[in-house]
Every structure is written in C-alpha cells, then in structure tokens.
N, C-alpha and C. Protein backbone atom coordinates (compact mmCIF):
# COMPACT_ATOMS: atom_id res chain seq x y z
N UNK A 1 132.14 59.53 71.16
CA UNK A 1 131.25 60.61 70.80
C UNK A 1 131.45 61.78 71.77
N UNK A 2 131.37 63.33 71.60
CA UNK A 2 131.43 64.06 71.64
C UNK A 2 130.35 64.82 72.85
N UNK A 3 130.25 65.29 73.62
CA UNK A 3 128.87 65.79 73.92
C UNK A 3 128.26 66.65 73.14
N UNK A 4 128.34 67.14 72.23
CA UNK A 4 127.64 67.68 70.78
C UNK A 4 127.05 66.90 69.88
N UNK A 5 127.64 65.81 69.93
CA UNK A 5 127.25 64.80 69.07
C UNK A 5 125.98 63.97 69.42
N UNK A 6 126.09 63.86 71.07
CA UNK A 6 125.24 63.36 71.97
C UNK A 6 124.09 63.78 72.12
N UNK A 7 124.33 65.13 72.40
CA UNK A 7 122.83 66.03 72.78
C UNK A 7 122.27 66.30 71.10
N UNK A 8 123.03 66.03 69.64
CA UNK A 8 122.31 66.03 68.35
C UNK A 8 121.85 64.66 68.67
N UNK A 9 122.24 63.35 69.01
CA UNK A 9 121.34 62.67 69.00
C UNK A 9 120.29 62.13 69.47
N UNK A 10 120.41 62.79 70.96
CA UNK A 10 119.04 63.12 71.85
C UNK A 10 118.28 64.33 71.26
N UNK A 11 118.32 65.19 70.98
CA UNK A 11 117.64 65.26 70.57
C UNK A 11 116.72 65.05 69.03
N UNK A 12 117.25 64.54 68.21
CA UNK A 12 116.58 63.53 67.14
C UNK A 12 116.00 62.62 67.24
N UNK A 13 116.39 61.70 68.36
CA UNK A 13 115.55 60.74 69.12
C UNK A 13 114.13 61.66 69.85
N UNK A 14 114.12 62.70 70.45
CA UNK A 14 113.24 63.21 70.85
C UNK A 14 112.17 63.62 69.69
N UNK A 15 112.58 64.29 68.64
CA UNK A 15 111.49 64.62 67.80
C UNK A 15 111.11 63.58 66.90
N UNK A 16 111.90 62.49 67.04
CA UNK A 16 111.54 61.42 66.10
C UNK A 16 110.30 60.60 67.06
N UNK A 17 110.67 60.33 68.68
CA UNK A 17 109.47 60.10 69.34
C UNK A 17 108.38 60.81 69.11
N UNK A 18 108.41 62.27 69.19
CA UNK A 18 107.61 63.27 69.29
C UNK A 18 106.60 63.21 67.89
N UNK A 19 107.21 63.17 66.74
CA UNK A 19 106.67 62.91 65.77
C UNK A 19 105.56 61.35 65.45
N UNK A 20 106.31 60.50 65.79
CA UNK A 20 105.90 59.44 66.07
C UNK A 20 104.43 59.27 66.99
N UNK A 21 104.22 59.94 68.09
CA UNK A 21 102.89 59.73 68.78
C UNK A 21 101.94 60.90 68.26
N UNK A 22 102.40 62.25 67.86
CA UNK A 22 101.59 63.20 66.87
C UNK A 22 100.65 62.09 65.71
N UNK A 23 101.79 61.38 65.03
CA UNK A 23 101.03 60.76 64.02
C UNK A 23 99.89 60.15 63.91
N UNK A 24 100.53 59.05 65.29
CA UNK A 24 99.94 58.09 65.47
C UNK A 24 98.18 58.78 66.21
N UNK A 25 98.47 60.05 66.84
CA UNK A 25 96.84 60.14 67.50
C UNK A 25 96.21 61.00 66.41
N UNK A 26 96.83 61.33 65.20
CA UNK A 26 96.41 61.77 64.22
C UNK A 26 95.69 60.44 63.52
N UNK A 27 96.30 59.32 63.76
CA UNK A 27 95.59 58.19 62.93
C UNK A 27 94.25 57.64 63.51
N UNK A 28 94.80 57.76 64.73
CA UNK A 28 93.18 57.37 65.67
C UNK A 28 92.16 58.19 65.32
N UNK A 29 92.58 59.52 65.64
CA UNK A 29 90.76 60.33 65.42
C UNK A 29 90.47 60.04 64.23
N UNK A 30 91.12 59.72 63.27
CA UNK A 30 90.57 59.50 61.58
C UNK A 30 89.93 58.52 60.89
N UNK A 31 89.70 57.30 62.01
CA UNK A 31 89.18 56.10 61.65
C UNK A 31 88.25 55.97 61.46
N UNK A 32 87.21 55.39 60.83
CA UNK A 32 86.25 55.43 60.27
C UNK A 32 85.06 55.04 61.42
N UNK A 33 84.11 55.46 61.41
CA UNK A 33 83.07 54.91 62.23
C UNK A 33 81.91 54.20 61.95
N UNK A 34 81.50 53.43 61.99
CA UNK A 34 80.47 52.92 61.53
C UNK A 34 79.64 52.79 61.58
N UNK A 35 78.65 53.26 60.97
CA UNK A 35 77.19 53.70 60.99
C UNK A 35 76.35 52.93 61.89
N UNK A 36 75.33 53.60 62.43
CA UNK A 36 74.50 52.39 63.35
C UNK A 36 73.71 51.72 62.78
N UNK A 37 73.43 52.13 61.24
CA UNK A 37 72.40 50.80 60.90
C UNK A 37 73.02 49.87 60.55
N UNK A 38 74.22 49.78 60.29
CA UNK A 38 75.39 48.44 59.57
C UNK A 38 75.48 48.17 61.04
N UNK A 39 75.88 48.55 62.53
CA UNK A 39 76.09 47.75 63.39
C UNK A 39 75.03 46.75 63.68
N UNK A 40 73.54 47.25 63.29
CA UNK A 40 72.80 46.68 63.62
C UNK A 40 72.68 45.36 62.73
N UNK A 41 73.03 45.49 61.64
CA UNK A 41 72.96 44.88 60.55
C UNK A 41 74.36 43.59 60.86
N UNK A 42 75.25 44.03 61.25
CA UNK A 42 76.27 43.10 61.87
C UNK A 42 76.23 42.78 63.16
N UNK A 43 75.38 42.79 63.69
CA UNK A 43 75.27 42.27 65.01
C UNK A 43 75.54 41.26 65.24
N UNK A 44 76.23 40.12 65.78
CA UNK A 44 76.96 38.85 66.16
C UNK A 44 75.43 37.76 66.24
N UNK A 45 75.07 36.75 65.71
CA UNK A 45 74.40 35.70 65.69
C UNK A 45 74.51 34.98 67.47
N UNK A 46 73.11 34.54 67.75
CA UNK A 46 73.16 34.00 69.02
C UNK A 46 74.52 33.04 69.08
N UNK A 47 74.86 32.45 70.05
CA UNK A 47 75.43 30.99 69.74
C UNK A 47 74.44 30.16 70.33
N UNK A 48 73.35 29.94 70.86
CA UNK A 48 72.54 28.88 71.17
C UNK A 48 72.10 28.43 70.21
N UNK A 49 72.12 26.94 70.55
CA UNK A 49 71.62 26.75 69.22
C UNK A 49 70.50 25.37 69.35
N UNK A 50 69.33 25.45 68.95
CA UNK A 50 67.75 24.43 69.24
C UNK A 50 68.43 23.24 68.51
N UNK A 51 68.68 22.04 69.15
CA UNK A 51 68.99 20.89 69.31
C UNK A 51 67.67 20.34 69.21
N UNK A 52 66.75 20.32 69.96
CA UNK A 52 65.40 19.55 69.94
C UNK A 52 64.81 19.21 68.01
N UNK A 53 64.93 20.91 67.33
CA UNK A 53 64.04 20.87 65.84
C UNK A 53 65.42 20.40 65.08
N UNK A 54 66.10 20.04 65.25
CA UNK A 54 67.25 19.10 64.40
C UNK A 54 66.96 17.73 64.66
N UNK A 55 66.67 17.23 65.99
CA UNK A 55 66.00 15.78 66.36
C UNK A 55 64.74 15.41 65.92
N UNK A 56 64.04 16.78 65.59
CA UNK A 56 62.40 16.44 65.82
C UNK A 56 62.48 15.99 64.06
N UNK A 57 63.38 16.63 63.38
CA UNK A 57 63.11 16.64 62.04
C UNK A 57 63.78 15.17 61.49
N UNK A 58 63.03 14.29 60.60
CA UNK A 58 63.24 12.82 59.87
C UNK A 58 64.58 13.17 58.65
C-alpha cells in the first residue's frame, strides 16, 4: 500500500469511529424514561419472607 492509500484508510477508519460514538450518544439521550408512578408500581417485592404464618397455618 501506498501512503495515499494509507492516510484514505485512516482516515475512513476515523469517521467511521467518529460516526459510530455520534450515534451511539444519540441513542442514549433517546431512551425512554419511565414514569414515576410505574416505578413505583414496579418496585422490587421484599425478599423476606414470614416463615412463622406458613407454620402457624393447618
């Protein structure tokens, strides 16, 4: 290869990176957010869990 050939493919590699992280923080700010009454609404379940009213019950 050529040094013409070289510096065309540095730089194509450059705007192909360049393009590449544009996109990508274009994809981040666009994500959806989710409302706070659905977080509340999905809020994760204790994991403790009453052992005693599983025994107490026949």
């Amino acid at each position: 290869m050529t040094k013409k050939e070289w510096l065309i493919a540095a730089i194509l590699t450059f705007v192909t990176i360049l393009a590449w992280v544009i996109f990508d923080i274009i994809h981040i700010r666009s994500q959806v957010q989710i409302p706070t009454q659905l977080q509340i609404i999905i809020e994760p379940i204790s994991p403790d869990f009453n052992i005693k009213s599983i025994q107490s019950t026949p």
